[in-house]
Protein backbone atom coordinates (compact mmCIF):
# COMPACT_ATOMS: atom_id res chain seq x y z
CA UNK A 1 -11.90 37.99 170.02
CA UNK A 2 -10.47 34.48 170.05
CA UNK A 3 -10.35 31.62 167.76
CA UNK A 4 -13.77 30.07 167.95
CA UNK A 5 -15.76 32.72 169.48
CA UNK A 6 -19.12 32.93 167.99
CA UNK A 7 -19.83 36.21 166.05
CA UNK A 8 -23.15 35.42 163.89
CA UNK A 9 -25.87 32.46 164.69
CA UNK A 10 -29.03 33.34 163.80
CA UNK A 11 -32.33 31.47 162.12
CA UNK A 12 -35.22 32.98 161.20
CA UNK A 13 -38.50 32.28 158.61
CA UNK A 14 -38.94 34.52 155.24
CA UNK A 15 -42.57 35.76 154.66
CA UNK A 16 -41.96 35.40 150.82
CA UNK A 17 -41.57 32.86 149.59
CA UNK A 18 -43.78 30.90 152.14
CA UNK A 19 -42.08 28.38 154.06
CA UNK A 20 -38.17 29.44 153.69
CA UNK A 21 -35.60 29.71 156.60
CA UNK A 22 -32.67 31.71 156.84
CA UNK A 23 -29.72 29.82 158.89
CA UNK A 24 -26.64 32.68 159.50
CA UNK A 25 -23.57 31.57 161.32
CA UNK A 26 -19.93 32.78 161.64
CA UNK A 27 -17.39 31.80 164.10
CA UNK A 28 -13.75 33.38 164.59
CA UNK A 29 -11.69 30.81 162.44
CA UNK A 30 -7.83 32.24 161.95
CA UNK A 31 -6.72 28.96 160.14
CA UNK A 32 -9.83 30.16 157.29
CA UNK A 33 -9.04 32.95 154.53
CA UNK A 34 -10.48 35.79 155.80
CA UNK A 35 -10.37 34.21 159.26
CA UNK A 36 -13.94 33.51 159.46
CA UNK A 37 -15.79 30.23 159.25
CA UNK A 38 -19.13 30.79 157.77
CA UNK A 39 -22.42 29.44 156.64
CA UNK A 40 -25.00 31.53 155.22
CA UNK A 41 -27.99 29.12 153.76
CA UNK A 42 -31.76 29.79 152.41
CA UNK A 43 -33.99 26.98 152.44
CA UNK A 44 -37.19 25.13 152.32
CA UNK A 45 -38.10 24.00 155.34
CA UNK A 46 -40.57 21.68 154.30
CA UNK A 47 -38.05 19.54 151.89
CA UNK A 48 -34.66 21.10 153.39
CA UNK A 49 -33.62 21.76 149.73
CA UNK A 50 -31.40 24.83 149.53
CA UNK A 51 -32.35 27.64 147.54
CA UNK A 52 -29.17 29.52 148.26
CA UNK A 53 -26.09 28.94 150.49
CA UNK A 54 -22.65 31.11 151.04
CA UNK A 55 -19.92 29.26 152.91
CA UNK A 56 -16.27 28.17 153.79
CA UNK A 57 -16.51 24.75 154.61
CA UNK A 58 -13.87 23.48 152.65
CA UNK A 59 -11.22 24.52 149.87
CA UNK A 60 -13.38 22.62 147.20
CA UNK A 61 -11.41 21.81 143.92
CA UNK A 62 -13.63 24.21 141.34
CA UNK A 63 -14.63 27.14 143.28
CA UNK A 64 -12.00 27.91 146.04
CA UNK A 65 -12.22 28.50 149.72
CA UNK A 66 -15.41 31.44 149.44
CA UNK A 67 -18.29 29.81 147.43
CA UNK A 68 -21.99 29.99 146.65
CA UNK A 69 -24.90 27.27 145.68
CA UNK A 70 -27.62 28.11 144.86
CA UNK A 71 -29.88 25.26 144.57
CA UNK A 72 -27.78 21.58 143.84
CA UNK A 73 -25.52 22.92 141.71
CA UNK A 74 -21.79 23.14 141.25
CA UNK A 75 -20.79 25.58 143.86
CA UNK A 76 -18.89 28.78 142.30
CA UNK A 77 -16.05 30.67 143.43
CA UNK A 78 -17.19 34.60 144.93
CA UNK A 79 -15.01 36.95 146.33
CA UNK A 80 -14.92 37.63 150.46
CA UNK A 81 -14.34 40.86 151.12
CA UNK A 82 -15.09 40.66 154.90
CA UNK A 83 -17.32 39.07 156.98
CA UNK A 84 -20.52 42.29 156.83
CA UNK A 85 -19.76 43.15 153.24
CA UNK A 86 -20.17 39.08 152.70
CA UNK A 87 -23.65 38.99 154.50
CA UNK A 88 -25.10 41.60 152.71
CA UNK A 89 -24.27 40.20 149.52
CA UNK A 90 -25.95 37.13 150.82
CA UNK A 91 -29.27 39.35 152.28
CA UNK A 92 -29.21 41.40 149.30
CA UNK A 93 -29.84 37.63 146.68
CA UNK A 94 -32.01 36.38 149.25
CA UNK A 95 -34.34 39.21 148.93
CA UNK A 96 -35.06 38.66 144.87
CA UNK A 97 -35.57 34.75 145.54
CA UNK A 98 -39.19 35.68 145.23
CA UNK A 99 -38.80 38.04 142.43
């Protein structure tokens, strides 16, 4: 697999709560820690506000490389452990959104 190459794009609508979307993408990213680069984000997609998100899309100064959001706050710092153990964390928190 090569630097770049696509390993995770999908989208797809949650039944609860109403009206959320699930964006999952990963790419083959050797310059990243853990040599993924990687959004995972649950949303509204009525008002685009995020309810959740997992990525790597920059080192940012309080949480690191690997961080989470949920909702507009400060992102935090979470360990990666690999790319599938990473997405079903993610599945996992998406799945109690409701609860």
């Amino acid at each position: 697999m090569a630097s770049g190459d696509v390993v995770l794009d999908r989208t797809f609508d949650v039944d609860q709560p109403a009206g959320v979307r699930v964006d999952l993408f990963a790419c083959r990213d050797p310059d990243r820690p853990g040599g993924y680069k990687y959004s995972f984000q649950c949303y509204d997609r009525e008002t685009g506000e995020t309810l959740l998100r997992y990525d790597n899309a920059h080192d940012h100064p309080a949480a690191g490389w690997h961080h989470r959001h949920e909702g507009e706050t400060t992102p935090e710092a979470i360990t990666f452990d690999g790319l599938a153990s990473h997405l079903r964390r993610f599945r996992s928190e998406v799945t109690q959104i409701d609860d």
